[in-house]
PDB file of N, CA and C in Angstrom:
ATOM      1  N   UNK A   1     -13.236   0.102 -14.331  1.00  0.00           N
ATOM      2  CA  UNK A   1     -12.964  -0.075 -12.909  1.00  0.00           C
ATOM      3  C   UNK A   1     -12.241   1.162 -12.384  1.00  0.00           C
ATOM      4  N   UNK A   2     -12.460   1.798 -11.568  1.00  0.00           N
ATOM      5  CA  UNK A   2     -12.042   2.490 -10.719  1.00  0.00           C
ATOM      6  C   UNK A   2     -10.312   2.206 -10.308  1.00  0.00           C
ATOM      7  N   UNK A   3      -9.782   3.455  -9.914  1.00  0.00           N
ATOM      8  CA  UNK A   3      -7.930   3.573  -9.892  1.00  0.00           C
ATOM      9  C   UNK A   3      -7.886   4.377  -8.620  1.00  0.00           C
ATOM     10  N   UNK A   4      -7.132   3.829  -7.748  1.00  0.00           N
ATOM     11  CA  UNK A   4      -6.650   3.883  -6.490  1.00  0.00           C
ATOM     12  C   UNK A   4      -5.363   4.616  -6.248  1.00  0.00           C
ATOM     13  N   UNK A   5      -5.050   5.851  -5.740  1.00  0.00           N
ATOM     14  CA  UNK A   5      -3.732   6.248  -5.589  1.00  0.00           C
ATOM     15  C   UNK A   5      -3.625   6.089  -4.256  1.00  0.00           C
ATOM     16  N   UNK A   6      -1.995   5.323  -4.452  1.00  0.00           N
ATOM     17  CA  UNK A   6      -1.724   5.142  -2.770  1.00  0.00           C
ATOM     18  C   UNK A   6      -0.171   5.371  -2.138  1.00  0.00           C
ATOM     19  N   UNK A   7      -0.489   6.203  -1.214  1.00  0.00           N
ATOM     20  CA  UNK A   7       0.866   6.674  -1.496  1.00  0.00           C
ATOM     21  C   UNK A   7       1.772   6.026   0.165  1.00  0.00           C
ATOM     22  N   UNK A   8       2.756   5.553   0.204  1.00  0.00           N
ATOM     23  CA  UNK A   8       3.450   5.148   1.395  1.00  0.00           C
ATOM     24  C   UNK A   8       4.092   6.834   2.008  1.00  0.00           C
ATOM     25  N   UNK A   9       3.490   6.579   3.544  1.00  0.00           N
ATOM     26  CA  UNK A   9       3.626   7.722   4.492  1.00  0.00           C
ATOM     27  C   UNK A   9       4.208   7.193   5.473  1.00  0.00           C
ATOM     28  N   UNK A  10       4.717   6.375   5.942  1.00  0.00           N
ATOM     29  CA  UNK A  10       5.313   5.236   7.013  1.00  0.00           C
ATOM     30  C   UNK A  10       6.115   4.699   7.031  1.00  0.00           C
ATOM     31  N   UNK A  11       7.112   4.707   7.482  1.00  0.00           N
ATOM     32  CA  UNK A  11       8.148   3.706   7.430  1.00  0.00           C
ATOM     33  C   UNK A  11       7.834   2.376   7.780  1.00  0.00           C
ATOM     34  N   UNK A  12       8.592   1.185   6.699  1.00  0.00           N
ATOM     35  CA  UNK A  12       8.410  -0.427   7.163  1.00  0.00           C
ATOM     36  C   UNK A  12       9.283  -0.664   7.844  1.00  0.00           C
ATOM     37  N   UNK A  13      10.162   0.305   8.346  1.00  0.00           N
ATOM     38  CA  UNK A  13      11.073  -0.662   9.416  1.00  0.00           C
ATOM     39  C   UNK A  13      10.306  -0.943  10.698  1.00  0.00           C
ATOM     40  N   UNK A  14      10.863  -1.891  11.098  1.00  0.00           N
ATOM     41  CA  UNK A  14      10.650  -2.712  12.193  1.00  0.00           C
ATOM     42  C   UNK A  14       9.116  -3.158  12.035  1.00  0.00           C
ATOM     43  N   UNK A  15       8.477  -3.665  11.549  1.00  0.00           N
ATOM     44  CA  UNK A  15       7.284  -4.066  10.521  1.00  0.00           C
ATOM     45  C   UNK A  15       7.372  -5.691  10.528  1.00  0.00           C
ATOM     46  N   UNK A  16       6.252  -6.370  11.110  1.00  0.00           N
ATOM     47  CA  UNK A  16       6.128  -7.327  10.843  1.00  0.00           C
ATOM     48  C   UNK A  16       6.728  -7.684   9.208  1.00  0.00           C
ATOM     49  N   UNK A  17       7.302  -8.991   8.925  1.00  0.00           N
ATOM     50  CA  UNK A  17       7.522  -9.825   7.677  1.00  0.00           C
ATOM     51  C   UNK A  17       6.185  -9.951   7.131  1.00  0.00           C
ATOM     52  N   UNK A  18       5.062  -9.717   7.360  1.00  0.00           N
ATOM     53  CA  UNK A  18       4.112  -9.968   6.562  1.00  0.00           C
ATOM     54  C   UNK A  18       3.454  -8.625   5.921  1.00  0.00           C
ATOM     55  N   UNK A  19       3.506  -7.686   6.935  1.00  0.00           N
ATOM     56  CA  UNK A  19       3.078  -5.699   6.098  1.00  0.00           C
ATOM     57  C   UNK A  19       4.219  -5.849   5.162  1.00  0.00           C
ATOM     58  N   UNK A  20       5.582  -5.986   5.582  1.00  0.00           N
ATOM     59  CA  UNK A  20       6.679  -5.380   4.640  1.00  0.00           C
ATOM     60  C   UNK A  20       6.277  -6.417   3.109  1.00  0.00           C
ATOM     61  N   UNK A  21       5.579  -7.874   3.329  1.00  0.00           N
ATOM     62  CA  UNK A  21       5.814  -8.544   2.001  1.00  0.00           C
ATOM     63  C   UNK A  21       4.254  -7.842   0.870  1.00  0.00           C
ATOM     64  N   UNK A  22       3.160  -7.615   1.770  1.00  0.00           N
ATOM     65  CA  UNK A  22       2.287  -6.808   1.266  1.00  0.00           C
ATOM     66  C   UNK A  22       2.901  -5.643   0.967  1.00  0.00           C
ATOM     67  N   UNK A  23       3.565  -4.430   1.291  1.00  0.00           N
ATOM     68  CA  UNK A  23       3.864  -3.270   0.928  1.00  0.00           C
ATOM     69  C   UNK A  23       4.655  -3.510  -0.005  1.00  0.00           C
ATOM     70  N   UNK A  24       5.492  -4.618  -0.277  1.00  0.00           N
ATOM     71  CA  UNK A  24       6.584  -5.060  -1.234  1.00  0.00           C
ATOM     72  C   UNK A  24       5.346  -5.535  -2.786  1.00  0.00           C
ATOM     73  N   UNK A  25       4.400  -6.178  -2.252  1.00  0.00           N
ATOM     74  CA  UNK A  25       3.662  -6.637  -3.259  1.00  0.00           C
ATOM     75  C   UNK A  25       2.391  -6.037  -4.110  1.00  0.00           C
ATOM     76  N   UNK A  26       2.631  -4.589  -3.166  1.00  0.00           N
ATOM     77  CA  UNK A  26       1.580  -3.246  -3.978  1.00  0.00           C
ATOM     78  C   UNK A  26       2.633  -2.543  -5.038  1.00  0.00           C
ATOM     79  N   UNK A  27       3.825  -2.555  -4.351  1.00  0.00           N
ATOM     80  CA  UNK A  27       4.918  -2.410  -5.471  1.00  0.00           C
ATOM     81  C   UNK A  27       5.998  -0.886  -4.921  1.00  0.00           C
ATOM     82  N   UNK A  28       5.703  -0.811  -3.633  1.00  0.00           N
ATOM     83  CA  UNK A  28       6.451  -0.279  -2.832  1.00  0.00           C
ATOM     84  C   UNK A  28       7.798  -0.490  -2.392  1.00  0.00           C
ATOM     85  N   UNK A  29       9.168   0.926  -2.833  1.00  0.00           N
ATOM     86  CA  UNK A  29      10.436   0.223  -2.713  1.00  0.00           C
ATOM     87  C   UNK A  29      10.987   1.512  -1.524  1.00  0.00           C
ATOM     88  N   UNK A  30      10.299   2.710  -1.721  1.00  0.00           N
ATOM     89  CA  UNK A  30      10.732   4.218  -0.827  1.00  0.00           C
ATOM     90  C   UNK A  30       9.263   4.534  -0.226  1.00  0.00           C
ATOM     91  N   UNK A  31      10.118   5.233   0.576  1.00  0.00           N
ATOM     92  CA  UNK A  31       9.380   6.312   1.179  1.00  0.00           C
ATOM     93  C   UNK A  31       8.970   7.644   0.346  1.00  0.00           C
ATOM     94  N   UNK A  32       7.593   7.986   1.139  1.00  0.00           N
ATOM     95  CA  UNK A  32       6.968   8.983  -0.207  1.00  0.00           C
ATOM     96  C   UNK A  32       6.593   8.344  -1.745  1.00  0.00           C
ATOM     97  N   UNK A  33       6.597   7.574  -2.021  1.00  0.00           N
ATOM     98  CA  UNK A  33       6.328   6.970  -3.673  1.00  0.00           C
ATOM     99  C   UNK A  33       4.607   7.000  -3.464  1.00  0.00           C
ATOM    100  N   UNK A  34       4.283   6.807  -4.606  1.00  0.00           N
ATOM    101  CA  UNK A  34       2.950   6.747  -4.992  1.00  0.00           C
ATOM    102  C   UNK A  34       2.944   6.032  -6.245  1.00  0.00           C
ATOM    103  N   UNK A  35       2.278   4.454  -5.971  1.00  0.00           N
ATOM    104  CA  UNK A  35       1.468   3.684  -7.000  1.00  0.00           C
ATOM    105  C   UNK A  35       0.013   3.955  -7.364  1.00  0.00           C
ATOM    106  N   UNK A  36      -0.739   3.361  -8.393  1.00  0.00           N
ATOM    107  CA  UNK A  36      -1.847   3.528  -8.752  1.00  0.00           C
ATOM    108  C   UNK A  36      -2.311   1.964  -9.311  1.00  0.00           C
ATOM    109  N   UNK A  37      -3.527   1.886  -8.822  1.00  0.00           N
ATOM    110  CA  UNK A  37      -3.828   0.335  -9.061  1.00  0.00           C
ATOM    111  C   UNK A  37      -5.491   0.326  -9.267  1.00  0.00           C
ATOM    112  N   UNK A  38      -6.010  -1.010 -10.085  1.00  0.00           N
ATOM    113  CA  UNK A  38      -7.553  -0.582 -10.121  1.00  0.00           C
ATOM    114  C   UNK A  38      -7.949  -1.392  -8.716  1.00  0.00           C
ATOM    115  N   UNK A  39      -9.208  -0.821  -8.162  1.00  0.00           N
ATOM    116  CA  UNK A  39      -9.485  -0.975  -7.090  1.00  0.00           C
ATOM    117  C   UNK A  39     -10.265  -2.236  -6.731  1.00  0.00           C
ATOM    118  N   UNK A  40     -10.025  -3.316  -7.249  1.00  0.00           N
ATOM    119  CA  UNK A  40     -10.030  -4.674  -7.028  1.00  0.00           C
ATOM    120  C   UNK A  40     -10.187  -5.566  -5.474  1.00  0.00           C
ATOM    121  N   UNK A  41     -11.020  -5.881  -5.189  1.00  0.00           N
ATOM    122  CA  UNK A  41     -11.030  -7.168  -3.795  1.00  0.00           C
ATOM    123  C   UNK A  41      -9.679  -7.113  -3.495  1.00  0.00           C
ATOM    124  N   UNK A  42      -9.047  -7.557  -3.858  1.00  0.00           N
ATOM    125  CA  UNK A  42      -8.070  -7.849  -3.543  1.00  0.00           C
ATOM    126  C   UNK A  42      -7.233  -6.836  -3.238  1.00  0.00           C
ATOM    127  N   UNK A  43      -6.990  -5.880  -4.210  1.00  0.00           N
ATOM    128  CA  UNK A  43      -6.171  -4.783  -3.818  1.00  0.00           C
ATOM    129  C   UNK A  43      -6.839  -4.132  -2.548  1.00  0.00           C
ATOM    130  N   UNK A  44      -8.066  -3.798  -2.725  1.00  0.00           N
ATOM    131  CA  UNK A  44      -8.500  -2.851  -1.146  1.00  0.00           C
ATOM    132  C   UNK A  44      -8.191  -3.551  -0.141  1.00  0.00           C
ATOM    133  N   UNK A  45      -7.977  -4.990  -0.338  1.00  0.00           N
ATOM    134  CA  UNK A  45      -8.182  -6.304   1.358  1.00  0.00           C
ATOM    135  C   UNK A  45      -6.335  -5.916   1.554  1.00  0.00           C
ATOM    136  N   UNK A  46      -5.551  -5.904   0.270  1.00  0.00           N
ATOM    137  CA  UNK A  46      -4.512  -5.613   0.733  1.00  0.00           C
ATOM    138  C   UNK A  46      -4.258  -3.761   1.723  1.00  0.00           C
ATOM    139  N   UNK A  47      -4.630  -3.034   0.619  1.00  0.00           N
ATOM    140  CA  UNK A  47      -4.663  -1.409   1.690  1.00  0.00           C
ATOM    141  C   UNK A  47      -5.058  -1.682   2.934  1.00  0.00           C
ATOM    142  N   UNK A  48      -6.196  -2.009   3.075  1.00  0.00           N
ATOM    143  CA  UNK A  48      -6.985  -2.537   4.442  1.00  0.00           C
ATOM    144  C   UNK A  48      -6.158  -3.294   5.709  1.00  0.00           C
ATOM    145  N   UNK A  49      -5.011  -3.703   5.129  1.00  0.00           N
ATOM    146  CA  UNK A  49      -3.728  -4.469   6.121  1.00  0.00           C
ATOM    147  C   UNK A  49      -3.035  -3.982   6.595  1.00  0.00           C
ATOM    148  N   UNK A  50      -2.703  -2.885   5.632  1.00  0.00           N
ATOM    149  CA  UNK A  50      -1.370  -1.677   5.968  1.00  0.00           C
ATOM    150  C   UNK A  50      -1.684  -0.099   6.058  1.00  0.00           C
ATOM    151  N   UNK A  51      -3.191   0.178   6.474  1.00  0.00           N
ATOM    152  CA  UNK A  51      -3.761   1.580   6.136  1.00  0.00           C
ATOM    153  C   UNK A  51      -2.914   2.393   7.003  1.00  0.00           C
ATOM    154  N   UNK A  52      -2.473   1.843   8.184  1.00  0.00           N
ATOM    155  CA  UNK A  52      -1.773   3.029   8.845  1.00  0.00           C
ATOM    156  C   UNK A  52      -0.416   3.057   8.594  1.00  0.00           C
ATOM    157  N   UNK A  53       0.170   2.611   7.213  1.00  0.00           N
ATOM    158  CA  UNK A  53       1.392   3.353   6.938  1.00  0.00           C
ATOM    159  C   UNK A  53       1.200   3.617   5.323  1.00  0.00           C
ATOM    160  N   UNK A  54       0.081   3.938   4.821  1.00  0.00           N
ATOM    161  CA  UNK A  54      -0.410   4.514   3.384  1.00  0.00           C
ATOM    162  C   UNK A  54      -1.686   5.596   3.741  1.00  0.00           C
ATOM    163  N   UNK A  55      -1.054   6.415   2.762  1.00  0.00           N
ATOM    164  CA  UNK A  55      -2.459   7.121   2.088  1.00  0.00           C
ATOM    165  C   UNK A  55      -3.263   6.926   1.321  1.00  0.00           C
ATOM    166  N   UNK A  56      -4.276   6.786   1.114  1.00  0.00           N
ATOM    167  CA  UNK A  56      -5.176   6.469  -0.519  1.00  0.00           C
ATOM    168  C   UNK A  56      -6.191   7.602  -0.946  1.00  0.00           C
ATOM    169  N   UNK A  57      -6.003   7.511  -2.154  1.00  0.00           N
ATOM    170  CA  UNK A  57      -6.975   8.750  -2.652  1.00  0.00           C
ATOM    171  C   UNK A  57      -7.273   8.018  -3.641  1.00  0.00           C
ATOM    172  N   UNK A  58      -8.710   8.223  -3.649  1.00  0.00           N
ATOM    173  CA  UNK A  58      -9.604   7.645  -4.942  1.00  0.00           C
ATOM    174  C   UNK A  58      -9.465   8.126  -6.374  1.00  0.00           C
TER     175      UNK A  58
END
């Protein structure tokens, strides 16, 4: 399966309770960090929620 780098470019403040519990649940704690995840339904439906405060590179 394919691996997803995604990196937070955005601040969650003032962020709906539901981006911040998704950005919390890709495994996001700072600004600038970069996780890596396989690219799963689920994981893309999550990116797909919060694209305008992440980067992703394939």
């Amino acid at each position: 399966m394919a691996k997803v780098k995604i990196t937070q470019v955005r601040s969650i403040i003032g962020r709906p309770k539901r981006q911040k519990d998704t950005m919390k649940s890709l495994g996001f704690r700072k600004m600038n960090q970069t996780v890596e995840h396989e690219a799963t339904p689920q994981i893309l439906g999550m990116i797909a929620k919060i694209k305008h405060l992440v980067k992703v590179e394939e």
